[in-house]
N, C-alpha and C. Protein backbone atom coordinates (compact mmCIF):
# COMPACT_ATOMS: atom_id res chain seq x y z
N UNK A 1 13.74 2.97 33.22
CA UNK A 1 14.22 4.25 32.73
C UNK A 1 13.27 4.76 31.67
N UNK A 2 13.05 5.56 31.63
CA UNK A 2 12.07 6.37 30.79
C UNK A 2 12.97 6.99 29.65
N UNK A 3 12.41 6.09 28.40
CA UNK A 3 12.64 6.70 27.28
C UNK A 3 13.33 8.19 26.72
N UNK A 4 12.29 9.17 27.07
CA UNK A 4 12.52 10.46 26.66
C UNK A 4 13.74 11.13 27.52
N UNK A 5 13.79 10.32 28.80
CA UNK A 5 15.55 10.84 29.59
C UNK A 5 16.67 9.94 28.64
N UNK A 6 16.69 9.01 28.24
CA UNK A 6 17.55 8.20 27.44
C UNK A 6 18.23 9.15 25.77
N UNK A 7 19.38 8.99 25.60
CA UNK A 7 19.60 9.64 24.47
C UNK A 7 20.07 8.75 23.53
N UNK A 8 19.73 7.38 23.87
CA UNK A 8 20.19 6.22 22.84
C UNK A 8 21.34 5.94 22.24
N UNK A 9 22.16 6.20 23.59
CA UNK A 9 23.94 6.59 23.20
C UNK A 9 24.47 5.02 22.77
N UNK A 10 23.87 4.02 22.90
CA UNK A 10 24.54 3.47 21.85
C UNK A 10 24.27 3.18 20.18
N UNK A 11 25.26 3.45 19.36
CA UNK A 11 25.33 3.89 18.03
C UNK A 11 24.92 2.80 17.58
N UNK A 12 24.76 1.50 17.67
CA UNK A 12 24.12 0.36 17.36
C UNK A 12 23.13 -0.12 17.94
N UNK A 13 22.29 0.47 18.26
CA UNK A 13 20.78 0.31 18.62
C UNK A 13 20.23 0.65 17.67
N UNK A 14 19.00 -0.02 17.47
CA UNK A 14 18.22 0.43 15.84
C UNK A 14 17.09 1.73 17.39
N UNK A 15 16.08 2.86 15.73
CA UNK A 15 16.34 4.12 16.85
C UNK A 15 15.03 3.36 17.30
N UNK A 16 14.66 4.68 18.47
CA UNK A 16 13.43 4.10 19.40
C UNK A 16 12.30 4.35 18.41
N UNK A 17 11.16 4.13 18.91
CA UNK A 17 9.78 4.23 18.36
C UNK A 17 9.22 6.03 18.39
N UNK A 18 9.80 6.37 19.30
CA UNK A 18 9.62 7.55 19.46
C UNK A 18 10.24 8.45 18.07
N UNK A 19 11.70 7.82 18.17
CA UNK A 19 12.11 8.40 17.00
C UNK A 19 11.79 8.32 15.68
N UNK A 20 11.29 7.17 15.64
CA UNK A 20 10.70 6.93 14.16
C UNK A 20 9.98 7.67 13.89
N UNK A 21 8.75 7.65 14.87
CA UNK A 21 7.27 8.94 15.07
C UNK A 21 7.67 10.13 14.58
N UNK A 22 8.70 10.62 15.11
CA UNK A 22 9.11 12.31 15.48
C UNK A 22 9.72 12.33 13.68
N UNK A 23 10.85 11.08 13.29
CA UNK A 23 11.09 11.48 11.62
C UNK A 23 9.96 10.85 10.67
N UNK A 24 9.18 10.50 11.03
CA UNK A 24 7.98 9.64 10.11
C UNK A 24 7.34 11.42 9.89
N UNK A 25 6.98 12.21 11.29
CA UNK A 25 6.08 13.04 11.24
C UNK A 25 6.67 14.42 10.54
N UNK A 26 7.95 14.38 10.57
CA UNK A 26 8.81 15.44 10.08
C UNK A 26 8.92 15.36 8.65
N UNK A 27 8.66 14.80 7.58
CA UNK A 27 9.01 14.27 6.22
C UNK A 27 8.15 15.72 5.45
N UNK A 28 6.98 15.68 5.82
CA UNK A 28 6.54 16.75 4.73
C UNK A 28 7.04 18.14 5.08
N UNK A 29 7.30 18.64 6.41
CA UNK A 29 7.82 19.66 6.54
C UNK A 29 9.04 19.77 6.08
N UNK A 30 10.08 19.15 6.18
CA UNK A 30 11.66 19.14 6.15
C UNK A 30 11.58 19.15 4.40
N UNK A 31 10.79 18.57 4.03
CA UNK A 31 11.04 18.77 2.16
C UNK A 31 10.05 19.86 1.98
N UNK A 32 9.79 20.78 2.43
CA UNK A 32 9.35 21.48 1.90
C UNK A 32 10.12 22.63 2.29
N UNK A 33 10.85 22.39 3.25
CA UNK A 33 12.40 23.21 3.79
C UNK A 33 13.36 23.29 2.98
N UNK A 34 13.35 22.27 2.42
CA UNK A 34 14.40 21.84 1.73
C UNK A 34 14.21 22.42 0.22
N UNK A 35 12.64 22.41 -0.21
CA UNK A 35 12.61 22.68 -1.38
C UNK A 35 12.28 24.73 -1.58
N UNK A 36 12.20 24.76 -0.23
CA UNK A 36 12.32 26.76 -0.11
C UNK A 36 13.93 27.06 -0.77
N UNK A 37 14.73 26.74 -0.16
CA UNK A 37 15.87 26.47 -0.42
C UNK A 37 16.66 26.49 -1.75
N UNK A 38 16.06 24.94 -2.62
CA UNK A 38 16.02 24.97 -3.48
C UNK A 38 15.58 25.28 -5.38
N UNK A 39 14.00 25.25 -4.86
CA UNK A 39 13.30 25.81 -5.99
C UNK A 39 12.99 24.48 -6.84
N UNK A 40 13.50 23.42 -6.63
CA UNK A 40 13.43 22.17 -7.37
C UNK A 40 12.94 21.42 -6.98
N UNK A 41 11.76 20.59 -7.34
CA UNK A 41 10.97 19.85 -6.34
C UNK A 41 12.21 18.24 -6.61
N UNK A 42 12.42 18.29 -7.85
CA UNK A 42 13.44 16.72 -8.18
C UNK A 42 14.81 17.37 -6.79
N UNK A 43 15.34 18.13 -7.12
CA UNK A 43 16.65 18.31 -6.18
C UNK A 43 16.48 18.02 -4.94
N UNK A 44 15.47 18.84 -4.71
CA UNK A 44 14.82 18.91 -3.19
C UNK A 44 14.60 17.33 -2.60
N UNK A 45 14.07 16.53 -3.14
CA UNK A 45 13.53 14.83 -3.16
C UNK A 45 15.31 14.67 -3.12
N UNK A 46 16.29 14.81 -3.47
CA UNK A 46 17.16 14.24 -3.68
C UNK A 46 17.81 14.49 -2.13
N UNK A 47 17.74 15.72 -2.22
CA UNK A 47 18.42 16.39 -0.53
C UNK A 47 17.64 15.85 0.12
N UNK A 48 16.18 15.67 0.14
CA UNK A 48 15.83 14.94 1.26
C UNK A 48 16.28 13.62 1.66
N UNK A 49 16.51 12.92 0.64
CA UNK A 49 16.83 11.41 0.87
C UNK A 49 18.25 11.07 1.48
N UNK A 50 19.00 12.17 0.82
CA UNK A 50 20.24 12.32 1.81
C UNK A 50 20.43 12.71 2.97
N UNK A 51 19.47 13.83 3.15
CA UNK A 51 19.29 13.76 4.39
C UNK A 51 18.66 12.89 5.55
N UNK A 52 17.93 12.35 4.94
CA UNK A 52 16.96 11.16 5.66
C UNK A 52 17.91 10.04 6.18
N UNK A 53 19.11 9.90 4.97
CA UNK A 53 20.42 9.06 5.17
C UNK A 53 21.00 9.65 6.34
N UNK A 54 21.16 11.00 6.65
CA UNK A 54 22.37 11.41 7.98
C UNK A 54 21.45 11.46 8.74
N UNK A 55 20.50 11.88 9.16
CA UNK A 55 19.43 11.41 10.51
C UNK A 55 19.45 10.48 10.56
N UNK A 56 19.01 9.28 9.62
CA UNK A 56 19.14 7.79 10.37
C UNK A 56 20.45 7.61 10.77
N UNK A 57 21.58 7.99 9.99
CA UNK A 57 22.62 7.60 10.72
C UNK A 57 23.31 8.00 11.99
N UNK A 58 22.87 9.13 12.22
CA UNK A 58 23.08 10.17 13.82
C UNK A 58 22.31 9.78 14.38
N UNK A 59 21.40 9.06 14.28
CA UNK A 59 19.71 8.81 15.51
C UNK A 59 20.10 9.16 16.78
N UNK A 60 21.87 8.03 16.85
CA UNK A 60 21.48 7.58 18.39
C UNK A 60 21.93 9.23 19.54
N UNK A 61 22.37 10.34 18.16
CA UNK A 61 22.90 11.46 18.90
C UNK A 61 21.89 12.63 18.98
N UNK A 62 21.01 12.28 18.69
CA UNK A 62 19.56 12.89 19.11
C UNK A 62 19.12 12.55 20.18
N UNK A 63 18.76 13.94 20.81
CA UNK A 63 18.20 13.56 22.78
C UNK A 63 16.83 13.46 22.74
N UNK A 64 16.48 12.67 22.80
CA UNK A 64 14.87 12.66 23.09
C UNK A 64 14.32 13.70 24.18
N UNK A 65 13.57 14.41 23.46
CA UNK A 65 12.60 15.53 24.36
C UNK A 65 13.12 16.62 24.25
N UNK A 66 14.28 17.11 23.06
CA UNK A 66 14.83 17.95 22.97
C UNK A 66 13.79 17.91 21.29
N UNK A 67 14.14 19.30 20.72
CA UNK A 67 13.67 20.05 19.90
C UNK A 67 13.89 18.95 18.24
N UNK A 68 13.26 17.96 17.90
CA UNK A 68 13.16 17.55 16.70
C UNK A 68 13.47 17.97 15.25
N UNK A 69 12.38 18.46 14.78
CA UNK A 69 12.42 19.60 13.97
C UNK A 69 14.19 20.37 13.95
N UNK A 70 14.23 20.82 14.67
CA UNK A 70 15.55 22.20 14.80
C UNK A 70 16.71 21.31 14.48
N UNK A 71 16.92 19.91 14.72
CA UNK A 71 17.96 19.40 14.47
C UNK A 71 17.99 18.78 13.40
N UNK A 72 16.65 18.15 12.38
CA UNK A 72 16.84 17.62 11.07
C UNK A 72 17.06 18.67 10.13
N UNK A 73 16.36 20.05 10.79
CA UNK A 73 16.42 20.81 9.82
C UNK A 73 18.05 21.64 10.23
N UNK A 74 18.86 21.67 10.64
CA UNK A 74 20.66 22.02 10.90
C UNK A 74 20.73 20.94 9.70
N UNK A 75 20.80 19.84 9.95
CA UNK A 75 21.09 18.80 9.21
C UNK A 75 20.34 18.59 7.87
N UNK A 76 19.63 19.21 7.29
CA UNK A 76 19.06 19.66 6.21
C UNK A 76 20.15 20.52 5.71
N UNK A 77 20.13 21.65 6.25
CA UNK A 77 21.01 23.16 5.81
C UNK A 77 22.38 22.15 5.56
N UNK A 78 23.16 21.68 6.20
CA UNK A 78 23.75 21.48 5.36
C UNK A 78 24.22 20.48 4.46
N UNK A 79 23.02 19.52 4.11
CA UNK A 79 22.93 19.21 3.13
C UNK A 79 22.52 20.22 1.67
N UNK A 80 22.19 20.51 1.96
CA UNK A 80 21.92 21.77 0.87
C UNK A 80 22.97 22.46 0.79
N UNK A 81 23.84 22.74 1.35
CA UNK A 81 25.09 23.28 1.22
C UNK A 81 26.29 22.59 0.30
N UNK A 82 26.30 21.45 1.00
CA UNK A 82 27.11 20.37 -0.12
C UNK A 82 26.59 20.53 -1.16
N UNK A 83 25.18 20.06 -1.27
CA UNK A 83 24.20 20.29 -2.74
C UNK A 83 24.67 21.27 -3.42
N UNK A 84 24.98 22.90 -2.90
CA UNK A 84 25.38 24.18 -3.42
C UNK A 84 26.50 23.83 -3.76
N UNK A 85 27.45 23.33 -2.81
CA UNK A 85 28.66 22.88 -3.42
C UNK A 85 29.06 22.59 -4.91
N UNK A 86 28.49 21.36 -4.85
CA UNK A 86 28.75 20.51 -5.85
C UNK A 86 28.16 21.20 -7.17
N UNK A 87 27.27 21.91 -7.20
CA UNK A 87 26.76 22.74 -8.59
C UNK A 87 27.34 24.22 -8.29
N UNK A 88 28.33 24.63 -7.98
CA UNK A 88 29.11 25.88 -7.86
C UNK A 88 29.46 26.16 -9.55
N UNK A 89 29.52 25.24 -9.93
CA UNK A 89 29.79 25.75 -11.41
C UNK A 89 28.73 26.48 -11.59
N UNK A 90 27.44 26.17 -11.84
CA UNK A 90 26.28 27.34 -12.10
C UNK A 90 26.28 28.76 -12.12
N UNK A 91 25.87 28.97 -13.20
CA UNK A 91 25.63 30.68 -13.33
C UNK A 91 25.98 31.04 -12.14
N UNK A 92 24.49 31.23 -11.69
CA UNK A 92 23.84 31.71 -10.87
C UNK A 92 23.55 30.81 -9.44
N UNK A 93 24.58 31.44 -8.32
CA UNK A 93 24.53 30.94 -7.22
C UNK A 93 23.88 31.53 -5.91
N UNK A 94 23.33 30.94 -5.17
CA UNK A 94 22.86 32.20 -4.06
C UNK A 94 24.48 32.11 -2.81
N UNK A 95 24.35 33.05 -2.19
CA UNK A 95 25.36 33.71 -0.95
C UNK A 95 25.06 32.22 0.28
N UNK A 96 26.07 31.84 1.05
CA UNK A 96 25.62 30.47 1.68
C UNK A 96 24.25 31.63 2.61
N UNK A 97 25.12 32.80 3.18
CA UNK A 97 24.13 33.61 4.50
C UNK A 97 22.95 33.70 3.65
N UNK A 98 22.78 34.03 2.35
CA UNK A 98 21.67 34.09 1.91
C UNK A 98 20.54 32.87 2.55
N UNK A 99 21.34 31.47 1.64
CA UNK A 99 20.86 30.41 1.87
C UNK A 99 20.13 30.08 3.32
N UNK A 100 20.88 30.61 4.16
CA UNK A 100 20.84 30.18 5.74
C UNK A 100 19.78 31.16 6.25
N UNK A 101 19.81 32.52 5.95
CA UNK A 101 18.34 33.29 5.69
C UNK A 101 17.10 32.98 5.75
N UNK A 102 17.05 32.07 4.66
CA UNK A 102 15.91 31.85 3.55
C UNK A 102 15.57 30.38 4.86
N UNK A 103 16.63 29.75 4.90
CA UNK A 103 16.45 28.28 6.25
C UNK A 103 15.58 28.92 7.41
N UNK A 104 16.66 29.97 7.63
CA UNK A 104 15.74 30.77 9.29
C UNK A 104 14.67 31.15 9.21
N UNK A 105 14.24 31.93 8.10
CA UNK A 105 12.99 32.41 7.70
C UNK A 105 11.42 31.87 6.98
N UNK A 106 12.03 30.67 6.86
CA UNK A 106 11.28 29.61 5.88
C UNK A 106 9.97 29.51 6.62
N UNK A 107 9.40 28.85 7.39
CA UNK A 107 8.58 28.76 8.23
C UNK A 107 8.88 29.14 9.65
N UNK A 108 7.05 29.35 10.12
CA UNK A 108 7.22 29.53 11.87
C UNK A 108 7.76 28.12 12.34
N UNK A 109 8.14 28.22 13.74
CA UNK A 109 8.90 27.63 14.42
C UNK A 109 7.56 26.31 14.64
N UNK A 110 8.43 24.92 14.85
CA UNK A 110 7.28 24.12 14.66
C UNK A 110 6.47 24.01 15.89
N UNK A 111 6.51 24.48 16.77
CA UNK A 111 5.45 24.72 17.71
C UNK A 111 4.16 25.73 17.71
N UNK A 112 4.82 26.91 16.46
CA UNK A 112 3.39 27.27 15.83
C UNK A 112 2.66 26.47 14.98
N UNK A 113 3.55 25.57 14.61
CA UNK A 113 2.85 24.90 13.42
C UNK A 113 1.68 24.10 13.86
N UNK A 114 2.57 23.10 14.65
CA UNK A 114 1.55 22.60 15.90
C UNK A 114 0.41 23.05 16.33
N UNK A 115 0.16 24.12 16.87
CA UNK A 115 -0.84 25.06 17.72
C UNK A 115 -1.96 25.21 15.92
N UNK A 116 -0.99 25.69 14.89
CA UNK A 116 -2.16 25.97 13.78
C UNK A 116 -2.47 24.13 13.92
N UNK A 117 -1.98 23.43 13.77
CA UNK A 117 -2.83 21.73 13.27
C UNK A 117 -4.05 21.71 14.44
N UNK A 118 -3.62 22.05 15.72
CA UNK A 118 -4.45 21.81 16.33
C UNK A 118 -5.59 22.95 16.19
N UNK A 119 -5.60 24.01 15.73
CA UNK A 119 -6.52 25.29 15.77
C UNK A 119 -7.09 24.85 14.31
N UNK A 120 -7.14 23.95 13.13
CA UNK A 120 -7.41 23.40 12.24
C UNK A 120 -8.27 22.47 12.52
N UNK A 121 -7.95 21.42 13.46
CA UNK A 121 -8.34 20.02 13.75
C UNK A 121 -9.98 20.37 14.61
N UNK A 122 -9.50 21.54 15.61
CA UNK A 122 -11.00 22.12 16.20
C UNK A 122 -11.37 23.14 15.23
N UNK A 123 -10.96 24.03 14.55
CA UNK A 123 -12.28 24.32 13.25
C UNK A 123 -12.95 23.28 12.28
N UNK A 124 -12.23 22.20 12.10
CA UNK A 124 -12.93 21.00 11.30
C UNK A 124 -14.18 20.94 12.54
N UNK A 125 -13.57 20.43 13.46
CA UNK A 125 -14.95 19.82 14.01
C UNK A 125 -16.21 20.91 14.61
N UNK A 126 -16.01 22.49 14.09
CA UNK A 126 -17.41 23.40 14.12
C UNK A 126 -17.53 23.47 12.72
N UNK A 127 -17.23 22.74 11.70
CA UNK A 127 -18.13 22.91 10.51
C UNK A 127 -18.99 21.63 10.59
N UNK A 128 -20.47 21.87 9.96
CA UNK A 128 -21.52 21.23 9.56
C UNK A 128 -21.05 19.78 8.86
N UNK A 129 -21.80 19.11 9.58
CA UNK A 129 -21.45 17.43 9.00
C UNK A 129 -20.96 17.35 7.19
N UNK A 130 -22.21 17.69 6.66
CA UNK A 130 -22.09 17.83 5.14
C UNK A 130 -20.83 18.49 5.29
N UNK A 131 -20.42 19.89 5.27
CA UNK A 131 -19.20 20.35 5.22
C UNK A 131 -17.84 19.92 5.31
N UNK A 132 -17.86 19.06 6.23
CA UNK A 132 -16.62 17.90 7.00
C UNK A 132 -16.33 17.40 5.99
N UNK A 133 -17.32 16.32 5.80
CA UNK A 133 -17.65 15.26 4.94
C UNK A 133 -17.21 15.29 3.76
N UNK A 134 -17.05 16.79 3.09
CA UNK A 134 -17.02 17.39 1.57
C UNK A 134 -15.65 17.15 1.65
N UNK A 135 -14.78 17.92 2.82
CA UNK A 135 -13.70 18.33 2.85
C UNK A 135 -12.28 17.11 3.24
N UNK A 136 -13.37 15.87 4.04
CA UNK A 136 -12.66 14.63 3.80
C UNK A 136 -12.61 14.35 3.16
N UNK A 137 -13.50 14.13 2.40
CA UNK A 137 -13.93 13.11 1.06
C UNK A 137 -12.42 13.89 -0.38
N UNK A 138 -12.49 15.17 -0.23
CA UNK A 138 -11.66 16.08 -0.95
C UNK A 138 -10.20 15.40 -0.81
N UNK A 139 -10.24 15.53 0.49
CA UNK A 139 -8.25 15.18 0.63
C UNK A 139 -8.17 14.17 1.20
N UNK A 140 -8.73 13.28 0.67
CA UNK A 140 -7.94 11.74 0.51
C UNK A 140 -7.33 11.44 -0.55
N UNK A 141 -6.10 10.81 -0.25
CA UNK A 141 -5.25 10.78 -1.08
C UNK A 141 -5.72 9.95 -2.59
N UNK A 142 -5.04 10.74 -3.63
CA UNK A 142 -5.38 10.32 -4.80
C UNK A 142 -7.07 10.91 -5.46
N UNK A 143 -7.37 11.63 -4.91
CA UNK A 143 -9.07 12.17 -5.43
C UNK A 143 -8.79 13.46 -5.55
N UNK A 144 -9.34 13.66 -6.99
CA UNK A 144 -9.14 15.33 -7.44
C UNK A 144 -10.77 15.69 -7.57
N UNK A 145 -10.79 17.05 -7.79
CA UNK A 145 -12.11 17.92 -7.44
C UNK A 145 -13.33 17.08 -8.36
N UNK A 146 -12.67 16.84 -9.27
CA UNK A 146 -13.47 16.35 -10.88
C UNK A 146 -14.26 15.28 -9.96
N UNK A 147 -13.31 14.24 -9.68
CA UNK A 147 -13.59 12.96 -9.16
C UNK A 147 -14.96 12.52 -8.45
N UNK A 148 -14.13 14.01 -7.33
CA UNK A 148 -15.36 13.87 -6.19
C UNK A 148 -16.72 14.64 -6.71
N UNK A 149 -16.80 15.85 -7.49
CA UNK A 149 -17.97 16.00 -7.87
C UNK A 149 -18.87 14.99 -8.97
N UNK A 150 -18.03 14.17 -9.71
CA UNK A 150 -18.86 12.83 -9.85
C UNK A 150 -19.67 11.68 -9.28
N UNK A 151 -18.68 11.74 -8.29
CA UNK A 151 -19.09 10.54 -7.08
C UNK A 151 -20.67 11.07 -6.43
N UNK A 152 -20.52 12.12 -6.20
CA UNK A 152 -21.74 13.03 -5.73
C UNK A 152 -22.73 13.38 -6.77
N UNK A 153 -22.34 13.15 -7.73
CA UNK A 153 -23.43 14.13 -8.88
C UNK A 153 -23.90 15.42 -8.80
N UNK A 154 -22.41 16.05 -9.00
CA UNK A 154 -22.75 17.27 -8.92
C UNK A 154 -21.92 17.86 -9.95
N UNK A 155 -22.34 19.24 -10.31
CA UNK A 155 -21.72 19.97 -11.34
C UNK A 155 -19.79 19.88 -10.57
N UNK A 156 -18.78 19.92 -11.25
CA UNK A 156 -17.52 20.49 -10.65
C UNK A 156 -17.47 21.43 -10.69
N UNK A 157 -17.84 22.49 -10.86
CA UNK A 157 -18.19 24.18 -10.39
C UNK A 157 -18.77 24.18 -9.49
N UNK A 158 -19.81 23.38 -9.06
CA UNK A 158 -20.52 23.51 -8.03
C UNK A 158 -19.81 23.09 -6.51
N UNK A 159 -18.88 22.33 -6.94
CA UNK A 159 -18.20 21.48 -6.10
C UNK A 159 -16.93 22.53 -5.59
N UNK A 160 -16.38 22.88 -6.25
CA UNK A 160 -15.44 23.78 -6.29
C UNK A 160 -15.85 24.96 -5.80
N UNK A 161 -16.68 25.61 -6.22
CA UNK A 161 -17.29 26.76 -5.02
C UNK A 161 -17.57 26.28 -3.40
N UNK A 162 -18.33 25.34 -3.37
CA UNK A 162 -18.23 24.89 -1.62
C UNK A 162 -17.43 24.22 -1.56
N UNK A 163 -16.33 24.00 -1.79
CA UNK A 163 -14.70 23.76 -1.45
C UNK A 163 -14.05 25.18 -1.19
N UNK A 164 -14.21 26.33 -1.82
CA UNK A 164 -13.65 27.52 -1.91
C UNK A 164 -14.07 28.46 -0.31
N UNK A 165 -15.44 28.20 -0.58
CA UNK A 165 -16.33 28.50 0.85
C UNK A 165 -16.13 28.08 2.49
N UNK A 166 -15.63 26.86 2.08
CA UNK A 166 -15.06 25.92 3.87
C UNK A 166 -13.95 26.06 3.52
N UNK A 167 -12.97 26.47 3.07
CA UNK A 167 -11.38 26.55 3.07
C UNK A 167 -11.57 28.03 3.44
N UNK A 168 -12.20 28.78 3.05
CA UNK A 168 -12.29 30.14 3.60
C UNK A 168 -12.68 30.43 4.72
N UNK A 169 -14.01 29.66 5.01
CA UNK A 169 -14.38 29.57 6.81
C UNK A 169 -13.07 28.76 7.18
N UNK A 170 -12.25 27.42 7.00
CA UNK A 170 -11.84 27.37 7.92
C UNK A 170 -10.41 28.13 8.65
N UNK A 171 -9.58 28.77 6.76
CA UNK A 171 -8.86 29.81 7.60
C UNK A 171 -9.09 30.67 8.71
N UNK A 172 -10.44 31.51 8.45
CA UNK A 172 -10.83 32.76 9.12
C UNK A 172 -10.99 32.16 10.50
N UNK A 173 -11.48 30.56 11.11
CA UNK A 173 -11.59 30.07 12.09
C UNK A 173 -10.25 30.39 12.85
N UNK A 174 -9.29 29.39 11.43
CA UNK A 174 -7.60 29.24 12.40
C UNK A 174 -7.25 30.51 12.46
N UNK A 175 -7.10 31.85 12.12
CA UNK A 175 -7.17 32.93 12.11
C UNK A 175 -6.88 33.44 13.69
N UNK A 176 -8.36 33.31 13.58
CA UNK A 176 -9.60 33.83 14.92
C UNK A 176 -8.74 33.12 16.16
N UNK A 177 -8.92 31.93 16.12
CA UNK A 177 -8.13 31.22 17.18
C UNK A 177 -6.64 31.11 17.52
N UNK A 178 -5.84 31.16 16.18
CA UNK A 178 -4.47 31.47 16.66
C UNK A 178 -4.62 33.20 17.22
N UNK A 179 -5.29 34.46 17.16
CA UNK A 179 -5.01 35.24 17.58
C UNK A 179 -5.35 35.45 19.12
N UNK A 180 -6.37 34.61 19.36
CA UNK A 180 -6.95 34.38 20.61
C UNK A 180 -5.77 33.94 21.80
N UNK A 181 -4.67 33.04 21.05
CA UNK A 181 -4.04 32.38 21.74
C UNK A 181 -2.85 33.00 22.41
N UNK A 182 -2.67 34.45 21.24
CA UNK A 182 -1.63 35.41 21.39
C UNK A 182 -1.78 36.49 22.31
């Protein structure tokens, strides 16, 4: 039986591998859903973790090959809702439809998102080796601009302008190519 027809209907199965993938890969989007929402990067970390709690605990009612994304993020909204709940004392509250608004409207749907990673992933690979290289070396985790223009011996102004320069080519790339696609 093939996995992705399976909906892992029993509630005591630890989830598939697939599923792990699909919430391993969902983490930076869904908190950053979460934190549109909120405005609080601490709150937001908090809703996420609760939420991270009711996805693992629903796994096995997730259909594989059905829409990912669309269902952590239902299950986001209303965690954030309880969240609203529970601080109703506050001044200043937003409208839930507001809230649910701001959910619908938050980002494109993650299959654009997709199409931009991949329209990203092929503008990386038409910039110039050196260029690449700058822009890996940049966003690995834990290295700030300072860092890397040391490592290189170079002014950090200097560094920071051709950082400014390939983040600009490579929008205008993803640009170019998501419109191509439309």
């Amino acid at each position: 039986m093939n996995t992705s027809e399976v909906n892992n209907s029993d509630s005591n199965a630890p989830p598939s591998e697939e599923f792990i993938q699909l919430f391993t890969k969902a983490q930076r989007q869904l908190y950053l859903f979460i934190l549109a929402q909120t405005g609080n990067t601490q709150t937001a970390e908090e809703i996420l973790q609760e939420t991270n709690l009711v996805i693992w605990s629903k796994c096995s009612q997730f259909e594989l090959g059905s829409n990912f994304m669309a269902w952590v993020r239902q299950i986001a909204v209303y965690e954030v809702l309880k969240w609203r709940q529970k601080r109703n004392r506050d001044k200043l509250t937003f409208s839930d439809d507001f809230v649910q608004r701001v959910a619908d409207s938050f980002s494109p749907p993650p299959e654009q998102i997709e199409r931009r990673q991949q329209a990203l992933e092929g503008c990386l690979d038409k910039l110039n080796a050196q260029d690449r290289e700058l822009i890996q070396q940049r966003y690995q985790p834990g290295v700030t601009g300072k860092e890397l223009a040391s490592s290189l011996g170079r002014p950090p102004n200097s560094v920071y302008q051709s950082l400014g320069r390939i983040r600009k080519t490579l929008l205008e790339c993803v640009q170019r190519t998501m419109a191509l696609e439309t």
